[in-house]
Protein backbone atom coordinates (compact mmCIF):
# COMPACT_ATOMS: atom_id res chain seq x y z
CA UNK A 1 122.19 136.44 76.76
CA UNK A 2 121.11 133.28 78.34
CA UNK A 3 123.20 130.56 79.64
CA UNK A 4 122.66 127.19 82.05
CA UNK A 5 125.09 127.12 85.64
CA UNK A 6 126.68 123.68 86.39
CA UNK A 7 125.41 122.42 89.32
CA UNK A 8 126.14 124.60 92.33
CA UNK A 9 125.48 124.03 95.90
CA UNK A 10 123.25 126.65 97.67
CA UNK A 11 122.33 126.95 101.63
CA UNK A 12 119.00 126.79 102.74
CA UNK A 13 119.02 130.95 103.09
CA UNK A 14 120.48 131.76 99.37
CA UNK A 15 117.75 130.62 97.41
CA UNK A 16 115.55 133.24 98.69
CA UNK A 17 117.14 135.22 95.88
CA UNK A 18 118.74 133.54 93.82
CA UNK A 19 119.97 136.32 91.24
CA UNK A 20 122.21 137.62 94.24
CA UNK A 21 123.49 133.88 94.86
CA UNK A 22 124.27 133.46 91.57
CA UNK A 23 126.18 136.91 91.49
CA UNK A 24 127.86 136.17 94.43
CA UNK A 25 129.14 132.57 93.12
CA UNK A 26 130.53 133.89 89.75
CA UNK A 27 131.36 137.04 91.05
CA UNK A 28 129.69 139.32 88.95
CA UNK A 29 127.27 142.46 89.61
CA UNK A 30 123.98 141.80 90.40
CA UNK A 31 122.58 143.79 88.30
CA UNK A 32 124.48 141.83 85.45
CA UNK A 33 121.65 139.15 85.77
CA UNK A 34 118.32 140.29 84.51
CA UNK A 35 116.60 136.94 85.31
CA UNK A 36 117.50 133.94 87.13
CA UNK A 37 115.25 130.75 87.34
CA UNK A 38 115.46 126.81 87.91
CA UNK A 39 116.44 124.24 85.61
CA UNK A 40 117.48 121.79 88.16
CA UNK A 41 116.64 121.35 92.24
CA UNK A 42 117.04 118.53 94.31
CA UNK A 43 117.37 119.02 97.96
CA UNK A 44 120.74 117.05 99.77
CA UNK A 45 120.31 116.16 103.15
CA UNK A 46 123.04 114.32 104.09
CA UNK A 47 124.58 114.56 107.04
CA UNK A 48 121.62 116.22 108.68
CA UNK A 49 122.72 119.73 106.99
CA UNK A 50 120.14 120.54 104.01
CA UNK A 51 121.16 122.41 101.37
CA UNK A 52 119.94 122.49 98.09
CA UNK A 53 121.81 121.36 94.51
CA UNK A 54 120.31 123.15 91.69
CA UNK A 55 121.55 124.54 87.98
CA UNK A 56 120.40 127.78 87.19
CA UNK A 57 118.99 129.33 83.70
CA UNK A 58 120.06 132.80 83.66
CA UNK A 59 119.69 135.69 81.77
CA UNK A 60 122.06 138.67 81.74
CA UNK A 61 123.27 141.74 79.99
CA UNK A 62 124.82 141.63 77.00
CA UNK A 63 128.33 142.04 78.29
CA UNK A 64 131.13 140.30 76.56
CA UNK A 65 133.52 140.73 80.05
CA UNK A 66 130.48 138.87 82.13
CA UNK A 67 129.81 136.59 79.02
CA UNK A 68 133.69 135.35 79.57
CA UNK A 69 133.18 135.40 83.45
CA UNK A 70 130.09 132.88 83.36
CA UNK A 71 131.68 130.85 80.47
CA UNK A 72 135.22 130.26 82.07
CA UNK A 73 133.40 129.34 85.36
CA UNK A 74 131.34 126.38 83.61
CA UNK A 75 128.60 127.81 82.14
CA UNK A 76 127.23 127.09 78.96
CA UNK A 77 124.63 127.78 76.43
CA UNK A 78 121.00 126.38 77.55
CA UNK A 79 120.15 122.76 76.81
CA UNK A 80 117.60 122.87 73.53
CA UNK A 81 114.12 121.29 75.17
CA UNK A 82 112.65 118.22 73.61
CA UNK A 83 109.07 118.84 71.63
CA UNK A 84 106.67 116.60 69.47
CA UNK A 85 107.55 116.04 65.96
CA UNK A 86 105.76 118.28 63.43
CA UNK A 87 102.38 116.48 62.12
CA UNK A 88 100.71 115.81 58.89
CA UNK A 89 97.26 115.45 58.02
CA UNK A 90 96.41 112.52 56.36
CA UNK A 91 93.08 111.51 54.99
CA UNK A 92 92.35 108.11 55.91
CA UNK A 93 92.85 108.12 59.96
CA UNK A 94 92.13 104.94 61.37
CA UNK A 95 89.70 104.39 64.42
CA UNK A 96 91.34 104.76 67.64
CA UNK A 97 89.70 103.15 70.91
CA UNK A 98 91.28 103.34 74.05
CA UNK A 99 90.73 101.34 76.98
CA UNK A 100 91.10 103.19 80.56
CA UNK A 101 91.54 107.13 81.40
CA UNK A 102 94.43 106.34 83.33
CA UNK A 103 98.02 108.52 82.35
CA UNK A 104 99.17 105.54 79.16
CA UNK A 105 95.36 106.33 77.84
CA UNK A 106 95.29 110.18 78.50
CA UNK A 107 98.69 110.60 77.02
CA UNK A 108 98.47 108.72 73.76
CA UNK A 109 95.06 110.56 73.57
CA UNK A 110 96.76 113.95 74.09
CA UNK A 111 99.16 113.07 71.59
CA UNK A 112 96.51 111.98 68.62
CA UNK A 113 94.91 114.80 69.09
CA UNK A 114 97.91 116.81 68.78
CA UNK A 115 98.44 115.57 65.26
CA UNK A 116 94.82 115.97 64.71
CA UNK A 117 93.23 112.96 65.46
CA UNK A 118 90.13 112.05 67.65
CA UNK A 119 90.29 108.78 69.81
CA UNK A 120 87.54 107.21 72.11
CA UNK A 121 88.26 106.62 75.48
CA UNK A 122 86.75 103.78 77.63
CA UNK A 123 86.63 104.18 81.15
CA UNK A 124 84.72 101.75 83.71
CA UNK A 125 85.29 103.84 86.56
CA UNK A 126 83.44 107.66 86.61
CA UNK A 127 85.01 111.10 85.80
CA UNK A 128 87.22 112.62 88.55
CA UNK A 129 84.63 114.73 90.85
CA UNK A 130 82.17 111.52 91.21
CA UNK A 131 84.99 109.06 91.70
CA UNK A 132 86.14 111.14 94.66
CA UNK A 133 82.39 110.97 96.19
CA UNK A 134 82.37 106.98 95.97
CA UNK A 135 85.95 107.34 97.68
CA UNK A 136 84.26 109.07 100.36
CA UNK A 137 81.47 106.98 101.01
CA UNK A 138 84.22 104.36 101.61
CA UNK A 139 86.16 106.35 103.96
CA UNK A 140 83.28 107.28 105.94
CA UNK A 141 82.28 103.30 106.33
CA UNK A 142 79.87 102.61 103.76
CA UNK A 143 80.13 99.90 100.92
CA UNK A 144 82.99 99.69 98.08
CA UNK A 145 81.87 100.56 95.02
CA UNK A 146 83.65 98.24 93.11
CA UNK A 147 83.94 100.17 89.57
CA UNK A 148 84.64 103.23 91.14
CA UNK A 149 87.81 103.50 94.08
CA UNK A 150 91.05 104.13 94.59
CA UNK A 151 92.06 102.30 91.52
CA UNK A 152 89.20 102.95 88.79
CA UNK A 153 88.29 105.60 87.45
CA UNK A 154 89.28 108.70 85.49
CA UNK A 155 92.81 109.56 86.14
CA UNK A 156 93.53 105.93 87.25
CA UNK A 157 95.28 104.74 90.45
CA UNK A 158 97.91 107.45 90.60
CA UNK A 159 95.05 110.29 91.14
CA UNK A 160 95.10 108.59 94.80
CA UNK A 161 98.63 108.34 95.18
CA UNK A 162 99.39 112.22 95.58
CA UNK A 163 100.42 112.75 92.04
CA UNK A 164 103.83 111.84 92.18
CA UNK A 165 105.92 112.34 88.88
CA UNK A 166 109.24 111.18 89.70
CA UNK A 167 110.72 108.08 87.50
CA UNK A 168 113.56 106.40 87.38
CA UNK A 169 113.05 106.40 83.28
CA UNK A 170 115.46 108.02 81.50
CA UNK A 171 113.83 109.56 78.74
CA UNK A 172 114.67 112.95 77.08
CA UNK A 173 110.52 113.32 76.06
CA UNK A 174 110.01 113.61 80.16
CA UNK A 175 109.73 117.43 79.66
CA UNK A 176 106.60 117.00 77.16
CA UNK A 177 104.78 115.33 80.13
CA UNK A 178 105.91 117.83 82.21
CA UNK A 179 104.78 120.99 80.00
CA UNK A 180 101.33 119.18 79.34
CA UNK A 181 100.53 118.87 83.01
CA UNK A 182 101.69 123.05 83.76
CA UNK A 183 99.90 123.68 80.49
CA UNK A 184 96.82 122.12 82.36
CA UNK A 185 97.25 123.54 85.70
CA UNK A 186 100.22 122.25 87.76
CA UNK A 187 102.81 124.67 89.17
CA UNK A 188 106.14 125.59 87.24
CA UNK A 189 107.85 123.47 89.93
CA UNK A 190 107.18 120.02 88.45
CA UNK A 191 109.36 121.26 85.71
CA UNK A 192 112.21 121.12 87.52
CA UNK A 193 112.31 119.19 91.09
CA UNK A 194 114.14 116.02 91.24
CA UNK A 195 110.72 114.51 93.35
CA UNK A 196 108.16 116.46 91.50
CA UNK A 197 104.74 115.82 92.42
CA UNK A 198 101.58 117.61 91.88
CA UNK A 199 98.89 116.43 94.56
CA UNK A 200 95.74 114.57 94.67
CA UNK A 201 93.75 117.99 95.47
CA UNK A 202 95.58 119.54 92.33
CA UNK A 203 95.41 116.95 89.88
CA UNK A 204 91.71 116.20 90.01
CA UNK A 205 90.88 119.79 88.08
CA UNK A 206 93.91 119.01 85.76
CA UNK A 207 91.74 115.90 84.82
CA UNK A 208 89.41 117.93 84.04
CA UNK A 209 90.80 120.31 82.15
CA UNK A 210 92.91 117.65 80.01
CA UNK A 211 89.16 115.65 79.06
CA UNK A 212 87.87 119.16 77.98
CA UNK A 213 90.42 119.89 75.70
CA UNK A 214 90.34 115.78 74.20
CA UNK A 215 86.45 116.79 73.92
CA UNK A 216 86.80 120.44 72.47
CA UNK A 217 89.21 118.63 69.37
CA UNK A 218 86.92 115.82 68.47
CA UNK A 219 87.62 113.11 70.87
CA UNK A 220 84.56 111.26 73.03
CA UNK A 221 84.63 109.85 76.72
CA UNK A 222 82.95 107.06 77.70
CA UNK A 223 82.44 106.62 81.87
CA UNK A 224 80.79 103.62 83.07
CA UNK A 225 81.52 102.22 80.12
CA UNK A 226 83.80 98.20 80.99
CA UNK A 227 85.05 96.36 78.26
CA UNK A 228 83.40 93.33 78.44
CA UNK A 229 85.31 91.13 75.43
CA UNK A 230 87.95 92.37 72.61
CA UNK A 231 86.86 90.71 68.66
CA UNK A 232 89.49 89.21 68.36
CA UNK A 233 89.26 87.69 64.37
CA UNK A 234 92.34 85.74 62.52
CA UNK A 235 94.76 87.29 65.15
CA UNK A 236 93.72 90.28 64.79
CA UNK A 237 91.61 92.78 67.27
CA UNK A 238 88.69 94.28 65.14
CA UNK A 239 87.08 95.96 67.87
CA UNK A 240 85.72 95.78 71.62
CA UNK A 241 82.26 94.30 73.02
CA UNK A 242 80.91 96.99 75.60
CA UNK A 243 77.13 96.26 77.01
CA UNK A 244 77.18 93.28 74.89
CA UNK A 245 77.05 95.37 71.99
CA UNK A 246 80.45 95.30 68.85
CA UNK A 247 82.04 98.47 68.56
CA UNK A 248 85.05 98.36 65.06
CA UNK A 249 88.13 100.01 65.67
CA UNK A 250 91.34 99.34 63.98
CA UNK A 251 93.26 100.01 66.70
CA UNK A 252 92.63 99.15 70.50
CA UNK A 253 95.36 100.78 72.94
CA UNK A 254 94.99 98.39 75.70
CA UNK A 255 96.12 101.03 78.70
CA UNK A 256 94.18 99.35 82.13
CA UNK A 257 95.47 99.34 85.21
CA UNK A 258 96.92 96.90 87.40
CA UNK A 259 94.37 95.89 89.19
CA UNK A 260 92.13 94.80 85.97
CA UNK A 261 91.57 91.18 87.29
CA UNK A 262 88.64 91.00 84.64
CA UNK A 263 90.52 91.99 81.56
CA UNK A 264 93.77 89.53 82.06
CA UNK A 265 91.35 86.81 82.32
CA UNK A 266 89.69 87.47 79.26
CA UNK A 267 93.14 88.09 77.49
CA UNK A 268 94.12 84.64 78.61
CA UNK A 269 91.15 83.32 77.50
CA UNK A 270 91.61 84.92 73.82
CA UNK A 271 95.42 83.04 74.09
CA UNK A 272 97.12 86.64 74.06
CA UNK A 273 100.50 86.06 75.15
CA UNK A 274 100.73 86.88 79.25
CA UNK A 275 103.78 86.03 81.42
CA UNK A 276 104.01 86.49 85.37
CA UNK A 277 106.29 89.05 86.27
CA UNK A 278 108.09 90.10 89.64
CA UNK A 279 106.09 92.62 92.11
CA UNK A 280 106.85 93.38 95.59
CA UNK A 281 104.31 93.06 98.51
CA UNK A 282 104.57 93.94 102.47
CA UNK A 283 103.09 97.03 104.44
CA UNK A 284 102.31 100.44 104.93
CA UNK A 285 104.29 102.02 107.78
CA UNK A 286 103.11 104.86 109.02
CA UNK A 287 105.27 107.68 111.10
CA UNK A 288 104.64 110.98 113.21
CA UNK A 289 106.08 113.48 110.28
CA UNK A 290 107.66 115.73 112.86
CA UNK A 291 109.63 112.65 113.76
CA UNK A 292 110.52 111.92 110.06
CA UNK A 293 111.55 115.58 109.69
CA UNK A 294 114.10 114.99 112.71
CA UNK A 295 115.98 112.29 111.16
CA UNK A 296 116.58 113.79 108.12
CA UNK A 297 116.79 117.39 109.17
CA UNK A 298 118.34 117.38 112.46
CA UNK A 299 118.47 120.72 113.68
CA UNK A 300 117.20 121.67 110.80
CA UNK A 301 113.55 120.02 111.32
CA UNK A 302 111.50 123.36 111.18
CA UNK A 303 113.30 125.54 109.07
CA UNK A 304 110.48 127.29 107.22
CA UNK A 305 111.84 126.94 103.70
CA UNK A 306 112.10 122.75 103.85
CA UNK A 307 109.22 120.49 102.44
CA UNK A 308 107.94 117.51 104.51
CA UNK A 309 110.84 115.44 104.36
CA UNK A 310 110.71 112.31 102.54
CA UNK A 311 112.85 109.18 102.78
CA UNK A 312 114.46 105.85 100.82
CA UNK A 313 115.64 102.99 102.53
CA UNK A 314 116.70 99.53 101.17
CA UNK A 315 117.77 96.32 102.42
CA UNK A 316 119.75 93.18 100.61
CA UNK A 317 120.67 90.22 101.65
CA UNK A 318 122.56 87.20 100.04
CA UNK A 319 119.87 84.63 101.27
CA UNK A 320 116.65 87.17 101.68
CA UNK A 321 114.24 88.85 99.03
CA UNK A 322 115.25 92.45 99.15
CA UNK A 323 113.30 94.97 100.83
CA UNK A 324 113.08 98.53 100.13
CA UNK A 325 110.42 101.41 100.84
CA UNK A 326 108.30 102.76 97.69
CA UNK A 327 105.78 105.64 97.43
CA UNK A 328 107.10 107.33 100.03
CA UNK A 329 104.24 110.41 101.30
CA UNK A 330 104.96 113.02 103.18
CA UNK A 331 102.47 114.58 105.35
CA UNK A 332 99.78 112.06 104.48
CA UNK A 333 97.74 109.50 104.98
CA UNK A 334 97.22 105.59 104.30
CA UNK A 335 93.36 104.60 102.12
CA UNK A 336 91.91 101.75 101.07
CA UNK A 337 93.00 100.64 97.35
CA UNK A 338 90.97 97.06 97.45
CA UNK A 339 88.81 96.94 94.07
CA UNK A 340 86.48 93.95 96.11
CA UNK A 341 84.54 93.94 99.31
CA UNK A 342 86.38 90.64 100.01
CA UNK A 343 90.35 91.83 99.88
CA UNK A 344 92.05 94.22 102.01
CA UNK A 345 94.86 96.60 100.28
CA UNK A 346 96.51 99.79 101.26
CA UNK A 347 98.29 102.59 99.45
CA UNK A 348 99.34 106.08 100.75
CA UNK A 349 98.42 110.05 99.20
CA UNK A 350 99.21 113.35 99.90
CA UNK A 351 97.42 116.55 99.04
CA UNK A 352 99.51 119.34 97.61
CA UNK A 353 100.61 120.77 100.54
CA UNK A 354 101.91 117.39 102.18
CA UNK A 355 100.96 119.05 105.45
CA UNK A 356 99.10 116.14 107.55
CA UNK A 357 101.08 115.29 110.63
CA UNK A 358 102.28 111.57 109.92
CA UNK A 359 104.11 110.30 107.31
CA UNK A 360 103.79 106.84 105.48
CA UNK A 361 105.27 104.84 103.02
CA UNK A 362 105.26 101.25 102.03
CA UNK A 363 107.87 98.66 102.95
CA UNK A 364 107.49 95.85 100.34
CA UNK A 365 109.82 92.83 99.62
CA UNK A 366 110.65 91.44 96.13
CA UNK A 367 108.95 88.93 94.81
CA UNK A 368 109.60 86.08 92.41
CA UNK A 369 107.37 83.62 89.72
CA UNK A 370 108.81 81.32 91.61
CA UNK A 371 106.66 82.26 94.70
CA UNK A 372 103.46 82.39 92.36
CA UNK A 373 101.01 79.73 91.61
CA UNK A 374 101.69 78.11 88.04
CA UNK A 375 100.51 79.76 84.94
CA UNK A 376 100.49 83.38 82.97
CA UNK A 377 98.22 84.52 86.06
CA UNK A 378 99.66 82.70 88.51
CA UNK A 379 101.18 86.09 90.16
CA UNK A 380 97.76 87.50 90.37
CA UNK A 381 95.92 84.59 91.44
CA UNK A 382 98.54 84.29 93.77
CA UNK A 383 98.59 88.14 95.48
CA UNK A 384 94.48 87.74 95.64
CA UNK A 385 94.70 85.14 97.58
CA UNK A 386 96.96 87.00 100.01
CA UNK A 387 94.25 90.24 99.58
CA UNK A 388 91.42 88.20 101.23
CA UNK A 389 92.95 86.61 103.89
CA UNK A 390 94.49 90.01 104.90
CA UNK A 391 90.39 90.87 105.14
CA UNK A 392 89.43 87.66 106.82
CA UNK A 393 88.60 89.28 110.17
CA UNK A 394 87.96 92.53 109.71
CA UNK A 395 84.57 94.29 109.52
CA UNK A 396 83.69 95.81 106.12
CA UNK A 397 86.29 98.35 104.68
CA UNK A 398 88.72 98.21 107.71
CA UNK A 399 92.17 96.87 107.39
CA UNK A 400 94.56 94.97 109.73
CA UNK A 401 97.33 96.91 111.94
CA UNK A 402 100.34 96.23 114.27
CA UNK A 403 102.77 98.49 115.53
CA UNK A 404 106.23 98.27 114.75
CA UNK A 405 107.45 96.77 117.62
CA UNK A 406 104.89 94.58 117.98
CA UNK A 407 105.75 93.17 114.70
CA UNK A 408 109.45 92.88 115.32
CA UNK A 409 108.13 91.04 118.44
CA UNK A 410 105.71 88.36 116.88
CA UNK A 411 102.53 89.46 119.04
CA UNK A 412 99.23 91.06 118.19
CA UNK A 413 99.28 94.43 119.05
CA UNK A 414 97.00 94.57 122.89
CA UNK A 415 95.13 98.10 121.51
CA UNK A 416 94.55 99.43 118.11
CA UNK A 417 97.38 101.19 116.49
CA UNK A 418 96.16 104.62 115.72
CA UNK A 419 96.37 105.34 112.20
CA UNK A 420 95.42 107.55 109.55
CA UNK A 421 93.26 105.23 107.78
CA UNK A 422 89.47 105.11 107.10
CA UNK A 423 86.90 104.12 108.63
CA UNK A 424 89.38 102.01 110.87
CA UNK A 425 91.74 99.13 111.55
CA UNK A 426 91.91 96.07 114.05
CA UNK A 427 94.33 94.79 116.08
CA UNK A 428 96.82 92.01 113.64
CA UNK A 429 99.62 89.78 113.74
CA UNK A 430 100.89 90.27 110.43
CA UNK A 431 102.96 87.50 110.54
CA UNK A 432 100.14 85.19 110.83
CA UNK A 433 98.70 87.15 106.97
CA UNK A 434 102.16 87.65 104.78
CA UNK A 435 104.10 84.39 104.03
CA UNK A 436 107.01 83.61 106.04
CA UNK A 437 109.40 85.05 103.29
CA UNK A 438 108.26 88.54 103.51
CA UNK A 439 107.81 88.72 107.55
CA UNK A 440 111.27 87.51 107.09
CA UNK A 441 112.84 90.05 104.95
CA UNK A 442 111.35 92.89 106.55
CA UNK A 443 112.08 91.67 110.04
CA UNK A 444 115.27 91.21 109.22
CA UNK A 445 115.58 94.88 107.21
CA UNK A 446 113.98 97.02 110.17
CA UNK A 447 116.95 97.22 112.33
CA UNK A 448 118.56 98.22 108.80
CA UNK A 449 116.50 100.45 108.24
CA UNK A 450 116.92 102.52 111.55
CA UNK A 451 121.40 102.06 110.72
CA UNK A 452 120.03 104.46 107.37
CA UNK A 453 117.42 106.55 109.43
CA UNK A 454 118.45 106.61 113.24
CA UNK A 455 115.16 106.30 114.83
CA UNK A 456 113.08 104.87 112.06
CA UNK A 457 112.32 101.84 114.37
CA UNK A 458 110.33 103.20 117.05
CA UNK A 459 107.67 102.63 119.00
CA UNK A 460 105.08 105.55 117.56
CA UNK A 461 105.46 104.08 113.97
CA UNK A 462 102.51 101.78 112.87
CA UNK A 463 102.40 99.14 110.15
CA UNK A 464 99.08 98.55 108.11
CA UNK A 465 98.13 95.92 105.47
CA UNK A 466 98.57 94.97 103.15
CA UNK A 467 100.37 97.10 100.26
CA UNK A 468 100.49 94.68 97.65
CA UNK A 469 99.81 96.31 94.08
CA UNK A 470 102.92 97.66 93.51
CA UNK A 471 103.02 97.38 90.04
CA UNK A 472 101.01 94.45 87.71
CA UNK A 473 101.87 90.67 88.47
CA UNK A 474 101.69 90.03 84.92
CA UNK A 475 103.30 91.59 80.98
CA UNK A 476 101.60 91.21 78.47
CA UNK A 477 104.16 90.59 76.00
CA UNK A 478 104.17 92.66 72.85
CA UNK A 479 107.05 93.61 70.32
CA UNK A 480 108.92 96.66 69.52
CA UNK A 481 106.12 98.65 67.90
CA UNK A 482 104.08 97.92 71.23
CA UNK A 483 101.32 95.38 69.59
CA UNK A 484 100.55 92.28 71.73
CA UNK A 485 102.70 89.76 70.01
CA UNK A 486 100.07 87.37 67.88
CA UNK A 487 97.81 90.22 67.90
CA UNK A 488 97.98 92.65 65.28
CA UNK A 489 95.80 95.93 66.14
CA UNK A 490 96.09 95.44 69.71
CA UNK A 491 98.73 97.88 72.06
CA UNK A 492 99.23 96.38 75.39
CA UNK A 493 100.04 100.25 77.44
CA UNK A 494 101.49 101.47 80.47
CA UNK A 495 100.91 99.92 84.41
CA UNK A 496 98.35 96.81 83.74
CA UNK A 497 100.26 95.59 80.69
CA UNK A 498 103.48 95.58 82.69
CA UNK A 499 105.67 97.82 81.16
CA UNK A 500 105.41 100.74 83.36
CA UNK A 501 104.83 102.00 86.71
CA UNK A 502 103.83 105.47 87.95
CA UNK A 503 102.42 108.41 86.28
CA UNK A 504 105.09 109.43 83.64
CA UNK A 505 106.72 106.25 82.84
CA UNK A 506 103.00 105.35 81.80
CA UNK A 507 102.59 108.13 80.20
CA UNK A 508 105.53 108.33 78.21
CA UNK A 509 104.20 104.96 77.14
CA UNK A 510 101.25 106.24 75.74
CA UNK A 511 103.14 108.83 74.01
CA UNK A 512 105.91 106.56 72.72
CA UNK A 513 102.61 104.31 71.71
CA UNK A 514 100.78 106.57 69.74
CA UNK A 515 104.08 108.41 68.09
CA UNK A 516 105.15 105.02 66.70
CA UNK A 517 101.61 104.57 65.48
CA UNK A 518 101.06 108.01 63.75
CA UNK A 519 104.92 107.23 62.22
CA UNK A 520 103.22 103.84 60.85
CA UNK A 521 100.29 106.13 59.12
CA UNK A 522 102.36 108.71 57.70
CA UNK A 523 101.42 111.45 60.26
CA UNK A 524 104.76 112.82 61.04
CA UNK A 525 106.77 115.11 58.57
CA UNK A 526 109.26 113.45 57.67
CA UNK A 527 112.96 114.85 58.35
């Protein structure tokens, strides 16, 4: 018999075995409960006294006296998991091209070629192993490649961001993502933590082993390859122009990244509906993680069965933009995310582990179209703009600093700020690179900030710049069977298109994408 716990409280020592917690809570035998395994953990730390919240799948004896025990103390039977419809085959498939090997592409190609269908898949960065070499050139100094960094290539921008899966989406089909990635490599865990995450160092051979499986059922990567124009004929996209030569396709998933300057030009150009949409911009702020692990632990700090602790802090004001921290990495460190050798951006990983000694997240403020330059683009014309003077005075690759309290104090820090980013940073005001607005907000959130974390503000934390591609500037606005509106055959997907942010809301995207598409073909057995 197998039946799902409410949601219990244990201490930090009863999940080391958690079939006599679990006996001990419903008071029944121990050896009543043949299995006992996660369905549900989140760690609460309030009130600097961890202790973990979790619901519990577990199996017992077939005992109608325990059966009655488990059932009148909450229990129930186990929640049935979502899965993918059951396929067809149909004999005229369409041809499927899709644009980027980010988590929107990779999904809807995972989920074609579940139903038996091969896609293409454009990508102008390189496959996983070579991107990570041209990432390490630019660590160690040496010149940006600008098709292959932190944001292109295969896997996308969240490779680099330390594989975090958490999502505020609320969608039932979040367990299909979830059993793909442990299907492919990633621990049980991600199943069931509220913050799952996989890590950069992890994901990388997941890659990998997803693009061998598209390849072993009849799908085809292109690296290297940039779309250079969509054919775009009576409002309708016939195909894609790649080294000047016309490749047909009868549908083009449109799933590029945020930082796809290139490709939002060219849509505007075609007259495919775009609209600037609200992004947040600021910092990277960068603390000791034993210091991190203090506020939030207390006393607690090295107990050996906590994780790196991790933190969320927000700020609003009736007059001010809010402010708020995003993409929070424990036991990381800050890298380069710039896509030219002229702009200066920042973003934050973690390997697996999370076991580097400092801990950094951004601190971004809300922006407005208001704020923007006119037009569909104006957003990303405007944050640009803000990219290169952030690199206005710094040597190639490096990136502007101040620490904390310099900041809070209007003054250019007297000696570098010692970070965790590569190759290096210089001494900044970064008053004198955001707009007043921002400097505002988070000037004004800081001390709010340390009334949330006691000690937050402090003089060994260190702010780099600038963190400003949050999410896209821009939507490109399509209906509710995901086509660009105007543009029949064209699907607008995940991050760059503006409907998503992070690894599984984009690739639920993909998946929603391409199961409304093999609906439209007749694909899925009908009920």
């Amino acid at each position: 018999m197998i039946l799902q716990t409410p949601q219990i409280t244990l201490e930090l020592d009863e999940i080391r075995d958690l079939a006599q917690s679990c006996a001990k809570r419903f008071k029944i035998p121990k050896d009543a409960i043949t299995e006992c395994q996660y369905y549900k953990k989140s760690l609460d730390v309030r009130h600097k006294h961890p202790r973990f919240q979790v619901i519990l799948q577990i199996c017992t004896i077939d005992d109608a006296r325990i059966a009655r025990i488990l059932r009148d103390a909450g229990c129930t039977d186990p929640i049935k998991m979502p899965e993918l419809p059951r396929f067809v085959q149909i004999q005229n498939r369409p041809r499927i091209c899709i644009a980027g090997a980010g988590p929107s592409g990779l999904f809807a190609a995972m989920t074609f070629a579940a139903a038996g269908f091969c896609v293409d898949i454009f990508e102008r960065g390189k496959k996983v192993k070579q991107r990570a070499q041209d990432i390490g050139t630019l660590i160690n100094g040496a010149k940006l490649n600008p098709e292959s960094n932190i944001c292109f290539g295969e896997g996308g921008a969240g490779t680099y961001s330390d594989g975090k899966l958490m999502t505020r989406t609320k969608s039932r089909e979040i367990p299909i993502i979830m059993d793909w990635f442990v299907q492919f490599g990633a621990k049980e865990c991600i199943k069931y933590e509220a913050h799952p995450h996989i890590g950069t160092d992890c994901l990388m051979p997941i890659l990998v082993k997803m693009r061998e499986y598209l390849e072993a059922h009849g799908s085809r990567y292109f690296f290297e390859h940039r779309i250079d124009d969509l054919i775009i004929e009576n409002g309708r996209c016939r195909g894609i122009v790649v080294n000047g030569n016309r490749l047909d396709y009868d549908i083009v998933l449109l799933c590029v990244g945020h930082s796809a300057d290139d490709i939002f030009e060219m849509l505007h150009r075609h007259g495919v509906q775009i609209e600037p949409k609200p992004f947040a911009v600021g910092v990277r702020v960068e603390h000791p993680q034993a210091l991190i692990n203090e506020i939030q632990y207390g006393t607690y700090a090295n107990h050996p069965l906590l994780p790196a602790a991790e933190y969320a802090v927000r700020f609003n004001h009736e007059t001010l933009p809010s402010a708020f921290s995003f993409c929070m990495c424990p036991g990381g460190r800050i890298v380069a995310s710039q896509t030219t050798e002229d702009t200066r951006v920042v973003n934050g990983m973690s390997s697996s582990l999370r076991n580097g000694k400092y801990a950094n997240s951004a601190l971004v403020v809300q922006t407005t179209p208001e704020m923007f330059e006119p037009g569909p683009l104006g957003g990303l014309h405007w944050i640009r703009k803000l990219e290169r003077k952030a690199s206005a005075n710094c040597p190639p690759a490096f990136a502007p600093a101040q620490s904390m309290m310099d900041f809070l104090h209007h003054r250019t820090s007297s000696q570098n700020p010692h970070t965790t980013y590569k190759p290096g940073t210089i001494p900044a005001n970064l008053h004198e690179i955001l707009p007043k607005r921002i400097c505002a907000s988070l000037e004004a959130a800081l001390p709010v900030f340390n009334s949330q974390m006691r000690g937050f503000v402090s003089s060994e934390a260190n702010l780099v710049g600038i963190e400003s591609r949050t999410s896209s500037p821009l939507r490109i606005v399509r209906d509710d069977r995901f086509c660009a509106i105007g543009t029949e055959g064209l699907y607008p997907l995940g991050e760059g298109a503006g409907y998503a942010g992070g690894i599984t809301s984009c690739a639920l995207d993909g998946m929603h994408a391409a199961l409304h598409l093999l609906q439209h073909y007749g694909a899925i057995e009908s009920n």
